[in-house]
Protein backbone atom coordinates (compact mmCIF):
# COMPACT_ATOMS: atom_id res chain seq x y z
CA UNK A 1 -9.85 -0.79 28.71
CA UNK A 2 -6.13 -1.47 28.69
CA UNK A 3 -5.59 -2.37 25.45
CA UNK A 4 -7.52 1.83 24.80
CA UNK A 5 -4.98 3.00 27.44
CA UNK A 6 -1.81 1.33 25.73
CA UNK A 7 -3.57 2.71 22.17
CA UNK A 8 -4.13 6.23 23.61
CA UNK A 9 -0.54 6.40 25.35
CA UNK A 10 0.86 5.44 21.60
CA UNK A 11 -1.25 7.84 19.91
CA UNK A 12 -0.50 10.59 21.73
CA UNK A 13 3.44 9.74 22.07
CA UNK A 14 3.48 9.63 18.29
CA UNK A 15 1.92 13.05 17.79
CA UNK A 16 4.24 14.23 20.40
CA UNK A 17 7.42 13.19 18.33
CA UNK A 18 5.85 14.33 14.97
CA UNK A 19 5.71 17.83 16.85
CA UNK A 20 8.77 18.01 17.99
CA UNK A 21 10.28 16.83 14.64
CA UNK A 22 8.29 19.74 13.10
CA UNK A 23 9.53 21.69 15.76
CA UNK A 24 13.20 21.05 15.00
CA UNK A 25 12.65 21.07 11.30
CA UNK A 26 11.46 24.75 11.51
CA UNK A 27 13.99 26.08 13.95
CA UNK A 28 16.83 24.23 11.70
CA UNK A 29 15.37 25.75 8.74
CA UNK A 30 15.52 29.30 10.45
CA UNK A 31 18.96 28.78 11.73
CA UNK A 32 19.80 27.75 7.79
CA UNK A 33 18.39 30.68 6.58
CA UNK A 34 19.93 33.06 9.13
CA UNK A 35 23.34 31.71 8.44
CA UNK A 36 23.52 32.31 4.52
């Protein structure tokens, strides 16, 4: 049941960073875009 916790916790943190990179990727792209 730990070892599912530990899993779940990674899981979970790794979406979380692939959203924020998307996230940051978009709002970069924006800020790009609404400096040329």
């Amino acid at each position: 049941m730990t070892g599912m916790a530990v899993a779940t916790v990674a899981a979970v943190e790794k979406v979380a960073a692939r959203t924020v990179r998307a996230v940051l990727e978009t709002v970069g792209g924006e800020k790009a875009l609404l400096e040329t």
